[in-house]
Protein backbone atom coordinates (compact mmCIF):
# COMPACT_ATOMS: atom_id res chain seq x y z
CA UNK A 1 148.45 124.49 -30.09
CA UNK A 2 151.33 121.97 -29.59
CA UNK A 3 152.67 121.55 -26.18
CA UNK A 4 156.44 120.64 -26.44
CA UNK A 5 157.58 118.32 -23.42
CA UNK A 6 161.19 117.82 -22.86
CA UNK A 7 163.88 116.93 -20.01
CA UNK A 8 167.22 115.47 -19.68
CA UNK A 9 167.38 112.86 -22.74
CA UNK A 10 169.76 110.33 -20.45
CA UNK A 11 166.40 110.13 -17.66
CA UNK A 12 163.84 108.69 -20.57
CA UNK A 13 162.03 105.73 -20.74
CA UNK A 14 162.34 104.25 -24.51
CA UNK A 15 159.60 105.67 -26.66
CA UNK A 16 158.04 102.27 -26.80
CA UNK A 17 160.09 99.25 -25.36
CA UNK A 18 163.37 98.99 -25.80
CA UNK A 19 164.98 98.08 -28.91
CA UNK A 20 165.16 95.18 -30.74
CA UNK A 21 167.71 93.01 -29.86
CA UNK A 22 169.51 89.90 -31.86
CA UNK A 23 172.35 87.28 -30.12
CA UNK A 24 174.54 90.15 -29.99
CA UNK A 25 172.51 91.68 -27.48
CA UNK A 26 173.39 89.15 -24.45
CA UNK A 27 177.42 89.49 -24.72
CA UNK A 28 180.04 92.03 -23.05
CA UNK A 29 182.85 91.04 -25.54
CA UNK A 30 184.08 94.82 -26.67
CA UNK A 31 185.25 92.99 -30.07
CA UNK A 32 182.06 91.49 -30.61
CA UNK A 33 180.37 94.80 -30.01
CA UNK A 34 182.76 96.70 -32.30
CA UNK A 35 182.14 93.94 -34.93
CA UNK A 36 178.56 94.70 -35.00
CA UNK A 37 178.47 97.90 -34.55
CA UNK A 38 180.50 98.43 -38.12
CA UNK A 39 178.21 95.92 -39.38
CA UNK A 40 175.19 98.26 -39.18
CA UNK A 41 177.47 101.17 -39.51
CA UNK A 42 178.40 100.08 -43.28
CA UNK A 43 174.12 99.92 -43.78
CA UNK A 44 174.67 103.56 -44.03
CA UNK A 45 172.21 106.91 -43.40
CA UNK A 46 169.54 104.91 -44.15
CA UNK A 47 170.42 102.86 -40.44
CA UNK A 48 170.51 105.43 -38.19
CA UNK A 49 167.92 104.33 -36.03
CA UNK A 50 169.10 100.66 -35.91
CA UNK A 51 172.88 101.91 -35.58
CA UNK A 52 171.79 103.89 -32.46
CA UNK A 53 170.00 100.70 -31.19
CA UNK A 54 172.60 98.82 -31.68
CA UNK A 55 174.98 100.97 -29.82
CA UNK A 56 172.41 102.06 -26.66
CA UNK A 57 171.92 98.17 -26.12
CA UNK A 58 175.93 97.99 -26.02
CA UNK A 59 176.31 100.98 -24.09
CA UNK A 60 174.16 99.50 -21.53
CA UNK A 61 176.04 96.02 -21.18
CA UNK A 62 179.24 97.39 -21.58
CA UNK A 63 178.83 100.00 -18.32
CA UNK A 64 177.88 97.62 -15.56
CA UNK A 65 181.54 96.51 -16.26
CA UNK A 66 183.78 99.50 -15.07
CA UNK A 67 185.80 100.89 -17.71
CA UNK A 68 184.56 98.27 -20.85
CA UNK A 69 182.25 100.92 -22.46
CA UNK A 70 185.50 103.58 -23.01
CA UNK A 71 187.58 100.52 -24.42
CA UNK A 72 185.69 100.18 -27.66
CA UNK A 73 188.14 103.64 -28.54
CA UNK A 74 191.01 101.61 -27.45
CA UNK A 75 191.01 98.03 -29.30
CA UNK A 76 192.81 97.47 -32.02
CA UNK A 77 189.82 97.63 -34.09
CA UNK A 78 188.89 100.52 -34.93
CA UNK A 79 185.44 102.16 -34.28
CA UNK A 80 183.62 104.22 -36.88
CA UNK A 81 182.49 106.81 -34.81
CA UNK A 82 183.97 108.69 -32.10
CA UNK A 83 182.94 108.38 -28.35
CA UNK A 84 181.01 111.21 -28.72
CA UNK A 85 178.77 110.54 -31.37
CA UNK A 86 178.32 106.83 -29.81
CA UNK A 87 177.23 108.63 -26.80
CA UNK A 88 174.35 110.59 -29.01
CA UNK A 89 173.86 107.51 -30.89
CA UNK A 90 173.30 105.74 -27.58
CA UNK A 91 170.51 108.32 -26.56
CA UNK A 92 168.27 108.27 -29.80
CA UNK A 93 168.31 104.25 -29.58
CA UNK A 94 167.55 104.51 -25.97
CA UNK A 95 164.69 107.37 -27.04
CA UNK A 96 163.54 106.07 -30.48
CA UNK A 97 164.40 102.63 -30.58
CA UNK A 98 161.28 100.88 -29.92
CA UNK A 99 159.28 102.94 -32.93
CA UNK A 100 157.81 100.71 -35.38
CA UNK A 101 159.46 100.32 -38.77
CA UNK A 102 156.46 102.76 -40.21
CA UNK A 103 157.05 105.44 -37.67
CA UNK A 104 160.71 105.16 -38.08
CA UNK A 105 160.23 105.91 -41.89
CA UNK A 106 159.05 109.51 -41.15
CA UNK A 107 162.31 110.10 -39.24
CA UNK A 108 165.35 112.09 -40.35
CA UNK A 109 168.49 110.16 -41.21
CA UNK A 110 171.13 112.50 -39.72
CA UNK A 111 171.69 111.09 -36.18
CA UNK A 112 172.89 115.22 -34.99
CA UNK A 113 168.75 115.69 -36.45
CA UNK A 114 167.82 112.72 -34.21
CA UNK A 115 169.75 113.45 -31.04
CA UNK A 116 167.74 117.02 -30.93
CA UNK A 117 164.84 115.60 -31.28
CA UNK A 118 165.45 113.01 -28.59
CA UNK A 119 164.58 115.45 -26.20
CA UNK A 120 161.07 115.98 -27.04
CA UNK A 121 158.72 113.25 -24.55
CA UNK A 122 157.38 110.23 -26.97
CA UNK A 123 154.01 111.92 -26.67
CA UNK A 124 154.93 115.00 -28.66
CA UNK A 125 157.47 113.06 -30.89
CA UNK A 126 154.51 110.85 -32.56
CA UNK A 127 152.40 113.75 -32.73
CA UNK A 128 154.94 116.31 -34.54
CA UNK A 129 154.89 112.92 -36.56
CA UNK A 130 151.20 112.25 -37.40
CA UNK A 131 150.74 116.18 -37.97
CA UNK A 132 153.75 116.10 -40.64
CA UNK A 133 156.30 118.24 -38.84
CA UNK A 134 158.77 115.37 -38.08
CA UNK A 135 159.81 114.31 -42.20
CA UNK A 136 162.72 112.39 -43.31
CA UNK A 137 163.78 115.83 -44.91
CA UNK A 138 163.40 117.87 -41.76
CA UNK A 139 166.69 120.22 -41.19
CA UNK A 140 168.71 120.73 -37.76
CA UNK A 141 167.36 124.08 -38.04
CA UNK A 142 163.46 123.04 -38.23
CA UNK A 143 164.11 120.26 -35.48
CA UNK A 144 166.11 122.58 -33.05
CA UNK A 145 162.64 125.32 -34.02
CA UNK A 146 160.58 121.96 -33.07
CA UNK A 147 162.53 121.64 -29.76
CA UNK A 148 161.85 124.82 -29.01
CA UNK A 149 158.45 124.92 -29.62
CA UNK A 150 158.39 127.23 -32.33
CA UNK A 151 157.73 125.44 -35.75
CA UNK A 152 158.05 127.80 -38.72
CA UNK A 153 155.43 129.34 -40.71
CA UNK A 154 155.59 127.47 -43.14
CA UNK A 155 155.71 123.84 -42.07
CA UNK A 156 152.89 125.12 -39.52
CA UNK A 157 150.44 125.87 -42.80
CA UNK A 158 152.02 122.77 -44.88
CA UNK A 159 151.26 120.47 -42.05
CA UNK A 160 147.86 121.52 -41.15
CA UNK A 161 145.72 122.51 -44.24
CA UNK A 162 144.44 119.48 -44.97
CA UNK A 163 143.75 118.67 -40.99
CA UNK A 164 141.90 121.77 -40.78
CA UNK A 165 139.89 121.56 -43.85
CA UNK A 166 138.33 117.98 -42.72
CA UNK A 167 138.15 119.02 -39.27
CA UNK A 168 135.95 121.88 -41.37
CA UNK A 169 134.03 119.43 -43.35
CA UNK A 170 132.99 117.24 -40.45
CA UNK A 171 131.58 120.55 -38.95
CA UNK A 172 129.63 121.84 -41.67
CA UNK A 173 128.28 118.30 -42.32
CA UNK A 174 127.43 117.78 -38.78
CA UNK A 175 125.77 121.02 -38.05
CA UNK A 176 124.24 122.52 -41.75
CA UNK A 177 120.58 121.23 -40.91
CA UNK A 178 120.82 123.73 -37.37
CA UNK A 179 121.64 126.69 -39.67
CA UNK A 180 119.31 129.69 -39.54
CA UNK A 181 118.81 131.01 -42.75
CA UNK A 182 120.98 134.30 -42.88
CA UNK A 183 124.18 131.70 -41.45
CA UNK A 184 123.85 129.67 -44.70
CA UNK A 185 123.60 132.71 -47.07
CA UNK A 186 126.79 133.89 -45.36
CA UNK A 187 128.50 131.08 -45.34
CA UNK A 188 127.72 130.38 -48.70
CA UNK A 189 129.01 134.05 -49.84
CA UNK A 190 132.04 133.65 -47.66
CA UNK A 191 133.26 129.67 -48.98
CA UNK A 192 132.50 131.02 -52.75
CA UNK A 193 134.93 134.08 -52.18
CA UNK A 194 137.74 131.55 -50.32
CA UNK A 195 137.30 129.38 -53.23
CA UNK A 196 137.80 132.02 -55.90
CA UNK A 197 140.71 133.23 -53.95
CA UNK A 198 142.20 129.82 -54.14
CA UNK A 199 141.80 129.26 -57.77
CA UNK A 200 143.35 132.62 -58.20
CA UNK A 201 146.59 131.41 -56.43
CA UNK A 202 146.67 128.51 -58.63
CA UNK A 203 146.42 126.02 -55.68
CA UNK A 204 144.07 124.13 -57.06
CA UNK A 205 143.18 122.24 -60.81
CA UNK A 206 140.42 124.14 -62.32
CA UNK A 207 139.24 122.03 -64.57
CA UNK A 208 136.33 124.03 -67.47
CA UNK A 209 132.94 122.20 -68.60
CA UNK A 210 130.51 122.89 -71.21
CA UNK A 211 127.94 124.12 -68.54
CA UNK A 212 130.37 125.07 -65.47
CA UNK A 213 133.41 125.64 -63.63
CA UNK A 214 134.47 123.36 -61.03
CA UNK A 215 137.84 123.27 -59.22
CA UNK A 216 139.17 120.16 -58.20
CA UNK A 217 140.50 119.46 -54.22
CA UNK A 218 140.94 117.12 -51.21
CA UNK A 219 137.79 114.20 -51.96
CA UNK A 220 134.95 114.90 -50.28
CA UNK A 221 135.33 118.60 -49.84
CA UNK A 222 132.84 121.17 -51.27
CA UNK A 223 134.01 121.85 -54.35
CA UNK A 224 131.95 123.91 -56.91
CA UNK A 225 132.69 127.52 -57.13
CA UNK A 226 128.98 127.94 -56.11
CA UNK A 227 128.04 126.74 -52.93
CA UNK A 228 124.37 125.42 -51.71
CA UNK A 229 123.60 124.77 -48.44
């Protein structure tokens, strides 16, 4: 069971650090600022995360200078996004701009994706990760679910069947030797009759031989249709 952890997304701590900054990082020139910020901006989808970095480290120089932050809107150079999508960007760099570049990879692209799930704590955020519910192809709909603590069906079995079946492996391995007699009969009778109902769903390569039938899954799993324990 996943425990979902979230408060106001402004009140964080960075999920790890804060993000990476270059020379830009140390001014409070608004054209400088605007400057880079289109220069990431014209990176594309594929930027998000260092787009929102970019504009959380401004947003944080610009404010301790009453007034500078809200000017970016009124220079004659024009900024790519509005105030209120800087504002979101500025809360997923300030939430998810420390990730690593391999952890960032499993995000979403679209920043409205990103600012929902900058409410989750970092804790829950890298697990949702590791366990596969957190994709790059992940849907405002699945991440507002996420928020909510209420992933769908179907991501819930996606994400976990192979977790579970090793977890399951590791078990049997570990404890087979304790067995009485009668618990290895049944558990033979019951992992041959799981295994023939998987082949019939076609969820696994069965793959003939001249002697036997074995179907093909995850390495190191028991695989033949008859089991010995």
């Amino acid at each position: 069971m996943i425990t979902f952890c979230h408060s106001n997304a402004a009140d964080r701590e960075p999920v790890r650090g804060g993000a990476r900054k270059g020379a830009w990082a140390a001014t409070d020139s608004v054209s400088e600022w605007i400057v880079e910020i289109r220069k990431v901006w014209t990176l594309g989808a594929s930027s998000t995360i260092e787009l929102a970095r970019v504009v959380s480290t401004a947003k944080t120089r610009l404010r301790r200078h009453y007034g500078q932050w809200s000017r970016l809107w009124m220079s004659e150079q024009k900024m790519p996004v509005s105030k209120s999508t800087a504002d979101q960007l500025a809360v997923i760099g300030q939430r998810m701009g420390g990730l690593d570049s391999q952890t960032s990879e499993n995000l979403p692209r679209g920043w409205n994706i990103l600012y929902c799930l900058a409410r989750l704590d970092s804790q829950t955020l890298e697990h949702l990760i590791q366990q596969g519910f957190v994709h790059p192809k992940l849907t405002l709909r699945e991440a507002k679910a996420l928020v909510g603590g209420k992933p769908t069906e179907a991501r819930t079995r996606k994400a976990n069947v192979r977790g579970r079946l090793r977890r399951f492996e590791e078990f049997v391995r570990n404890t087979v030797h304790d067995w009485e007699i009668q618990e290895r009969e049944f558990a033979a009778e019951t992992l041959t009759q799981l295994i023939e109902q998987i082949g019939a769903a076609e969820t696994t390569v069965f793959k003939p031989t001249r002697n036997s039938s074995a179907f093909i899954t995850e390495p190191g799993l028991l695989t033949d249709q008859r089991i010995k324990l």
